[in-house]
Every structure is written in C-alpha cells, then in structure tokens.
PDB file of N, CA and C in Angstrom:
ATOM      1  N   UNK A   1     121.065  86.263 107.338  1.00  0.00           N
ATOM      2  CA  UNK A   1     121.982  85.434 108.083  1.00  0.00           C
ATOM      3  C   UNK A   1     123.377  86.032 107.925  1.00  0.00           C
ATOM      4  N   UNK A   2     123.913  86.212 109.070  1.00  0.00           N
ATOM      5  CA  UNK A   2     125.227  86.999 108.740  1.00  0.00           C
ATOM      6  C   UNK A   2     126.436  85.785 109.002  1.00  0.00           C
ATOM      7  N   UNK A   3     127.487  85.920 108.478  1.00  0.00           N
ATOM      8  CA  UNK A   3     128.832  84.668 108.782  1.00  0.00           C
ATOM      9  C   UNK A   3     128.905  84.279 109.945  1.00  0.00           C
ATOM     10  N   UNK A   4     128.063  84.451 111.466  1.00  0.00           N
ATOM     11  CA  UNK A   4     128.601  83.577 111.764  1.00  0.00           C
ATOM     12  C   UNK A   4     126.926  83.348 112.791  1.00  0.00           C
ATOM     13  N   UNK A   5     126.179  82.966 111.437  1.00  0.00           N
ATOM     14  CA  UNK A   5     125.041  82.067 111.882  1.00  0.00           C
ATOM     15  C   UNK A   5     124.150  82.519 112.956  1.00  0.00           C
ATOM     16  N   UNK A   6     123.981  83.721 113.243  1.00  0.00           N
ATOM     17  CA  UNK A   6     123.648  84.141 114.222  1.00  0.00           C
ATOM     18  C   UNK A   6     122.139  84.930 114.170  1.00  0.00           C
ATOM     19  N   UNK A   7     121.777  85.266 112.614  1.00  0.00           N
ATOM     20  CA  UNK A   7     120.774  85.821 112.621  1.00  0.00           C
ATOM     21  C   UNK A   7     120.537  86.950 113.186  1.00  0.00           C
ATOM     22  N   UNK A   8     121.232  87.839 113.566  1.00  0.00           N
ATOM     23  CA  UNK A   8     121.260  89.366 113.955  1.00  0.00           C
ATOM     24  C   UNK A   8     120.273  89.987 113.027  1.00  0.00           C
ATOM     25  N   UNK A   9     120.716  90.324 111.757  1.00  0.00           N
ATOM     26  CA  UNK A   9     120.061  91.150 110.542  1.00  0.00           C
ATOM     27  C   UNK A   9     118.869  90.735 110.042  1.00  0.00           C
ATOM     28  N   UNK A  10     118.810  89.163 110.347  1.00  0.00           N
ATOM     29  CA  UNK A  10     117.288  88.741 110.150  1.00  0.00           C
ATOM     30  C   UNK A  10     116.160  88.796 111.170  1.00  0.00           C
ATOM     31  N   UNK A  11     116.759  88.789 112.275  1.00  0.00           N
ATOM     32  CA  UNK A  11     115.951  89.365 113.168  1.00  0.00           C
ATOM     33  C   UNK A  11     115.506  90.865 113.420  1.00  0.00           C
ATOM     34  N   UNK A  12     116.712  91.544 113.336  1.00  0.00           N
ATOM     35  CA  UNK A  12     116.504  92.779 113.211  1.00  0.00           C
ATOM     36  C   UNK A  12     115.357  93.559 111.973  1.00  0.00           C
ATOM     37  N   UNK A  13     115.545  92.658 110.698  1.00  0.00           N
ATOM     38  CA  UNK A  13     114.405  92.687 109.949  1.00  0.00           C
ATOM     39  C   UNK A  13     113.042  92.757 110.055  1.00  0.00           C
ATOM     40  N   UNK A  14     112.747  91.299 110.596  1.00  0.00           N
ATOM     41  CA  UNK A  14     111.324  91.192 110.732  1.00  0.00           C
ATOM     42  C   UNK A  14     111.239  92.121 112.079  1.00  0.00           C
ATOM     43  N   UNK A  15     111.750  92.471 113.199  1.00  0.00           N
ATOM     44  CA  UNK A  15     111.072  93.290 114.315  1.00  0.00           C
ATOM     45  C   UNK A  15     111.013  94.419 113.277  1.00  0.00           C
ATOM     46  N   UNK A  16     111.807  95.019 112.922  1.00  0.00           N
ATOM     47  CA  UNK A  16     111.415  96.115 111.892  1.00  0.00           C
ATOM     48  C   UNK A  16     109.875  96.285 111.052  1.00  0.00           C
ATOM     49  N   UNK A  17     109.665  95.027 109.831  1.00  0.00           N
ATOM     50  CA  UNK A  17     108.751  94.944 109.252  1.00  0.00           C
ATOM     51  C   UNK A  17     107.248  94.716 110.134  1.00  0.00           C
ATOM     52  N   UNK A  18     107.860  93.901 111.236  1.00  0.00           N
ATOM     53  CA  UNK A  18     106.212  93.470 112.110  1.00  0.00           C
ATOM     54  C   UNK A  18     106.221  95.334 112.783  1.00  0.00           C
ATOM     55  N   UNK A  19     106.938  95.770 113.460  1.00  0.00           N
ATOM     56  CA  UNK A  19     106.301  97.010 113.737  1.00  0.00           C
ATOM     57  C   UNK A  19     105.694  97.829 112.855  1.00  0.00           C
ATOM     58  N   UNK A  20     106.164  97.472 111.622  1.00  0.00           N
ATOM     59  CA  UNK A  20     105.952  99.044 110.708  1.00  0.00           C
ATOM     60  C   UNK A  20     103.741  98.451 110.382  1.00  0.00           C
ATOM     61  N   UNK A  21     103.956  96.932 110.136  1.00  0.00           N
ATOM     62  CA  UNK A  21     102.848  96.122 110.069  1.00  0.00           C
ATOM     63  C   UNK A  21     102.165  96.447 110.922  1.00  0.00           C
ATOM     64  N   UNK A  22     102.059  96.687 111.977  1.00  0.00           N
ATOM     65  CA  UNK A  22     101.517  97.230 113.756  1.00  0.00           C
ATOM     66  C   UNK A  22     101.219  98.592 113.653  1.00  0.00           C
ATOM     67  N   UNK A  23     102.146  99.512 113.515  1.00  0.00           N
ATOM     68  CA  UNK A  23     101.675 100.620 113.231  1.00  0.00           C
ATOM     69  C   UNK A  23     101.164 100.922 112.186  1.00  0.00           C
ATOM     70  N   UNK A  24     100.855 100.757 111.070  1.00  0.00           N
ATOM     71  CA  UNK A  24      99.791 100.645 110.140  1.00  0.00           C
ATOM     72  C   UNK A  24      98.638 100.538 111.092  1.00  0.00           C
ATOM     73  N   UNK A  25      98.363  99.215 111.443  1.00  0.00           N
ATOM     74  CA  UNK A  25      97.074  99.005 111.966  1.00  0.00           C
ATOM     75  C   UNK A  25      96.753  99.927 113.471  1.00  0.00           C
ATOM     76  N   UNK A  26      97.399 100.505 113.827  1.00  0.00           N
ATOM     77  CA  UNK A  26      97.272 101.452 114.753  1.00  0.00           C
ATOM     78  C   UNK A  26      96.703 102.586 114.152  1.00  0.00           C
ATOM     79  N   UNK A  27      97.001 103.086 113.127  1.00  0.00           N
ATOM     80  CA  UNK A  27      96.587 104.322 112.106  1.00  0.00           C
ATOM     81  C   UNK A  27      94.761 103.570 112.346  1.00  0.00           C
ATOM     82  N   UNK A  28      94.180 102.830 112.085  1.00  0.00           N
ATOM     83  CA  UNK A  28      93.101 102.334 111.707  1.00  0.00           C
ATOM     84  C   UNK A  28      91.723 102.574 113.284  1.00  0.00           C
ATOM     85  N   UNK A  29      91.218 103.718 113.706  1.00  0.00           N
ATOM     86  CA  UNK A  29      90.459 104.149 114.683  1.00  0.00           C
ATOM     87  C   UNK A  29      89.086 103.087 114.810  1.00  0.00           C
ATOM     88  N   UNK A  30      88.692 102.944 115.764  1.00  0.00           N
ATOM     89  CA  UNK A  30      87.400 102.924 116.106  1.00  0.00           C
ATOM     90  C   UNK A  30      86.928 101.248 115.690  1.00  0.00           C
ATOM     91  N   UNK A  31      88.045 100.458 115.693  1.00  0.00           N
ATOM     92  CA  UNK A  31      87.732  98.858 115.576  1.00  0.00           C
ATOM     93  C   UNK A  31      87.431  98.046 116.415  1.00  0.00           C
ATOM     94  N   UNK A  32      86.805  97.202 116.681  1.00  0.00           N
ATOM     95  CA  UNK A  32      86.105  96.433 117.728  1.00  0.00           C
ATOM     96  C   UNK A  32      87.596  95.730 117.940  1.00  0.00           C
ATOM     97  N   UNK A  33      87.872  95.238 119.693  1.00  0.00           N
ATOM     98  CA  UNK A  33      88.798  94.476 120.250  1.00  0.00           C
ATOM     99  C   UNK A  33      89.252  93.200 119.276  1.00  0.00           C
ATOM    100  N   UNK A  34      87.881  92.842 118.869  1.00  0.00           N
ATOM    101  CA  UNK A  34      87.875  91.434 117.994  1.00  0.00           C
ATOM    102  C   UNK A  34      88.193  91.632 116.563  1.00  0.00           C
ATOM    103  N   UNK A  35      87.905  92.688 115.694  1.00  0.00           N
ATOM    104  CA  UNK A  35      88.135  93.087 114.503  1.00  0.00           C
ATOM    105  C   UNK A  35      89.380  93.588 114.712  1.00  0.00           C
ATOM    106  N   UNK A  36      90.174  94.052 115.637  1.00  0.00           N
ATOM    107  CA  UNK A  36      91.542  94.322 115.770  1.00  0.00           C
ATOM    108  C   UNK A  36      92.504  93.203 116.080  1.00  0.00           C
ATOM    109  N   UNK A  37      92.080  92.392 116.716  1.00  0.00           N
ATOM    110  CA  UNK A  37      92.656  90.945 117.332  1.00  0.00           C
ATOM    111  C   UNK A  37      92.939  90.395 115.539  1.00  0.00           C
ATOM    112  N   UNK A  38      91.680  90.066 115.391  1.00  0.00           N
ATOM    113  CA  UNK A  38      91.985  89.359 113.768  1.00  0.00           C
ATOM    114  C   UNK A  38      92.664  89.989 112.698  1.00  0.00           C
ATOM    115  N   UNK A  39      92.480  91.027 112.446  1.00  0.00           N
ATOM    116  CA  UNK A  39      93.199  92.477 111.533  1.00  0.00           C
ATOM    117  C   UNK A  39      94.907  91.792 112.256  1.00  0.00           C
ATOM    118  N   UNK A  40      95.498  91.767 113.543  1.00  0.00           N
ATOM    119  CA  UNK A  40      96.989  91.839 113.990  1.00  0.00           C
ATOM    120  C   UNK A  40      96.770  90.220 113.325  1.00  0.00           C
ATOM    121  N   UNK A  41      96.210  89.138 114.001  1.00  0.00           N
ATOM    122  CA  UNK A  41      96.746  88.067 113.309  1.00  0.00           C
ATOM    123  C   UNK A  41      96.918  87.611 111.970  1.00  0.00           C
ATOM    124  N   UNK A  42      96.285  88.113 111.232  1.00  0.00           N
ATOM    125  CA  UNK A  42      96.278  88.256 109.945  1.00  0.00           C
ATOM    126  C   UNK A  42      97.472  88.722 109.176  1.00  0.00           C
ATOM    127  N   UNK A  43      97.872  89.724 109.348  1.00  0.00           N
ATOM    128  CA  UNK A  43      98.400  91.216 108.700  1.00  0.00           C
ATOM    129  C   UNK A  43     100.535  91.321 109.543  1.00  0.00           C
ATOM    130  N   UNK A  44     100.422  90.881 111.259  1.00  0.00           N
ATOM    131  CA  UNK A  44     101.491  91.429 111.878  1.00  0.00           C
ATOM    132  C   UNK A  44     102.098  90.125 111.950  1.00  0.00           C
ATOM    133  N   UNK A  45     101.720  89.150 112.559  1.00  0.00           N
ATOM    134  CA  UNK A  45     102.006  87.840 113.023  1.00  0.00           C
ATOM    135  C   UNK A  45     102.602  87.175 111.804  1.00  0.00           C
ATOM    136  N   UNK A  46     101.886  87.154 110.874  1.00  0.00           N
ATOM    137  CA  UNK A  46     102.762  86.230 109.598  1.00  0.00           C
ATOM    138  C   UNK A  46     104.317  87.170 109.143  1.00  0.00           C
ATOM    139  N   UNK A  47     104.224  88.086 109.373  1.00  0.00           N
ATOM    140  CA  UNK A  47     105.533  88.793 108.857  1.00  0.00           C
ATOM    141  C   UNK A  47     106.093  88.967 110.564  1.00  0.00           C
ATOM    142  N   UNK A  48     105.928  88.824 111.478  1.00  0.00           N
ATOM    143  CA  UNK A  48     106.951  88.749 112.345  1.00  0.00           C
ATOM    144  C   UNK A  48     107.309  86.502 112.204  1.00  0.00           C
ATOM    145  N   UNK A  49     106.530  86.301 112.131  1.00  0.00           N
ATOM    146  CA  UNK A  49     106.753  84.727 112.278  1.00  0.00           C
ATOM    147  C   UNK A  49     107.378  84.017 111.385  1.00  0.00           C
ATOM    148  N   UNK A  50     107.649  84.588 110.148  1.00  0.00           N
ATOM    149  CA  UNK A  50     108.171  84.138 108.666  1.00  0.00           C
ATOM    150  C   UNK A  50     109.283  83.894 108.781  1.00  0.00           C
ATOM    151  N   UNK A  51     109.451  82.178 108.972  1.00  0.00           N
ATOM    152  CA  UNK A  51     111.007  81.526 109.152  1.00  0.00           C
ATOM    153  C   UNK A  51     111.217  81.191 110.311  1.00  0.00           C
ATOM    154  N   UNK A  52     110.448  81.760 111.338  1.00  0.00           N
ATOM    155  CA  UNK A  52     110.649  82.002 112.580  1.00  0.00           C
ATOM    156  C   UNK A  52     111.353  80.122 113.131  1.00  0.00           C
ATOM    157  N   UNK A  53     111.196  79.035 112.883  1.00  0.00           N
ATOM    158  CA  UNK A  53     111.549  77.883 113.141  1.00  0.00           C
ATOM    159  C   UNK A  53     112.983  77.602 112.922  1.00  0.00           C
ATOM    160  N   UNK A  54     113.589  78.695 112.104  1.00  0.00           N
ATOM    161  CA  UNK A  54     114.560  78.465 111.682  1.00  0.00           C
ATOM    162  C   UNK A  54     115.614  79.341 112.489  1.00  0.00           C
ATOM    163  N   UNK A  55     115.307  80.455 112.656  1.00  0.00           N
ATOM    164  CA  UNK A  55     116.062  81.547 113.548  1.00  0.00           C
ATOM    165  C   UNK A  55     115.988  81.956 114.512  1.00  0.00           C
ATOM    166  N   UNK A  56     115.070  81.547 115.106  1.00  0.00           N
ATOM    167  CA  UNK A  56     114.451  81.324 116.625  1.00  0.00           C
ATOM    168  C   UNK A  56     115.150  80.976 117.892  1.00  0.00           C
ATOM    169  N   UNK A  57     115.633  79.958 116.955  1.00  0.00           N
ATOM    170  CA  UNK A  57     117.165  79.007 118.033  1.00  0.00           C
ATOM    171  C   UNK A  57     118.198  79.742 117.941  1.00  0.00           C
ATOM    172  N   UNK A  58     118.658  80.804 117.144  1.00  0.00           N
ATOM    173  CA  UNK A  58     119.462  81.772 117.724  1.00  0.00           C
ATOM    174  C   UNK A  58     119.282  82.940 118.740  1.00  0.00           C
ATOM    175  N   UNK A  59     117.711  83.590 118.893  1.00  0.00           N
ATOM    176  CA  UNK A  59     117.513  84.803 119.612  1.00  0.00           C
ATOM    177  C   UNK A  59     117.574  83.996 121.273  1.00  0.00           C
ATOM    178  N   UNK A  60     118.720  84.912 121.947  1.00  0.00           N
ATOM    179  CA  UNK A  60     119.031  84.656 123.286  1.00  0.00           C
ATOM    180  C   UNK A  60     117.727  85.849 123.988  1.00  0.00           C
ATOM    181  N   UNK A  61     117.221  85.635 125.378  1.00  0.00           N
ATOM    182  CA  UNK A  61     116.200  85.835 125.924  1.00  0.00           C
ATOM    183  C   UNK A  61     116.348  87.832 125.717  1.00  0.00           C
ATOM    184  N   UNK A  62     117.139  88.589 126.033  1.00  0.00           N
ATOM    185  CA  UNK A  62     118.005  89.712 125.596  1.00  0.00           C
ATOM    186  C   UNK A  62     117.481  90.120 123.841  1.00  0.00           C
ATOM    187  N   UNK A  63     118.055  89.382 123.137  1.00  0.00           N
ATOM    188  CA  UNK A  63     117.481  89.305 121.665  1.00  0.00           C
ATOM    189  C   UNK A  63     115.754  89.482 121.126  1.00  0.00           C
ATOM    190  N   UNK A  64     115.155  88.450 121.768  1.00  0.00           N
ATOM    191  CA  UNK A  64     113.689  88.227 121.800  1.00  0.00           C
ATOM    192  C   UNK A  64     113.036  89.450 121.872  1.00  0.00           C
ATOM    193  N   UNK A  65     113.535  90.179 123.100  1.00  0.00           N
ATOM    194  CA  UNK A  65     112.993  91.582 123.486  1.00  0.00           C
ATOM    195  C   UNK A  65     112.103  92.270 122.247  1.00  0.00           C
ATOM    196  N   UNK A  66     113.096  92.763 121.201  1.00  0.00           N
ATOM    197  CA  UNK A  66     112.160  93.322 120.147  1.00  0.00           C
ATOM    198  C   UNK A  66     111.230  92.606 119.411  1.00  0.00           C
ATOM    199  N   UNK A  67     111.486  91.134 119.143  1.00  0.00           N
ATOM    200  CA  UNK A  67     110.142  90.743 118.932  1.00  0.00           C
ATOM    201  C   UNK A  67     109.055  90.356 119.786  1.00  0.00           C
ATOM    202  N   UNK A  68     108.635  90.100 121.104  1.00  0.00           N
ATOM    203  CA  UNK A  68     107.840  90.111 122.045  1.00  0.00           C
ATOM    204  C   UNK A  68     107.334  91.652 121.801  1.00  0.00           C
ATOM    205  N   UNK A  69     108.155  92.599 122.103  1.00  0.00           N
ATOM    206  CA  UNK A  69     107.333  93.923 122.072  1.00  0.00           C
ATOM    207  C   UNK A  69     106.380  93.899 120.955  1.00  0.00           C
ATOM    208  N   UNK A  70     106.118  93.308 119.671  1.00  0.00           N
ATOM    209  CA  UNK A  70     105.534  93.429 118.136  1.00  0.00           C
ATOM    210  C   UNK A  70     104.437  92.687 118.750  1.00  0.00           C
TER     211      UNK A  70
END
C-alpha cells in the first residue's frame, strides 16, 4: 500500500508473483486440460487473489489489465 491508498505496488506484486506461478506451470508438458485447469486453480489463483477484497476497489479497468492477463 503506498501513501496515498492506491495499491499500485501491491498490485504490481501479486501480477508479478501469479505470473511467475503460471509460468512455472507452463514449464510442466503433456497435462490433461483438466489436470492443468486444477494444477492453475490450486497453485496461480490463490496468490493472484490474496487480499484481493481489499485492493480490488482500487484497480481502475486500465489497472486490472495485468491481472486478467494471469
């Protein structure tokens, strides 16, 4: 959270950590659609979503961008 409540750096965080989480599981060949589906919800989703209720109400539609791409 930076001074003026805006959540820049915390957002910028987790898009950071959920990609690096994503590409990990990209390294991982030859997984069924469904064993990959569950592997991302498991593994990407909780570390892009962590807090997410709280800082959410700051990302303007512009902002969101990098986390939608994850």
């Amino acid at each position: 959270m930076d001074t003026r409540l805006k959540y820049k750096e915390h957002i910028a965080r987790a898009v950071s950590k959920g990609l690096e989480a994503a590409m990990e599981l990209r390294r991982l060949r030859g997984l069924t659609p469904a064993t990959a589906r569950q592997l991302f919800t498991s593994t990407v989703a909780p570390v892009v979503d962590y807090a997410s209720t709280v800082w959410m109400h700051a990302c303007k539609d512009k902002a969101s961008g990098p986390i939608n791409r994850v």
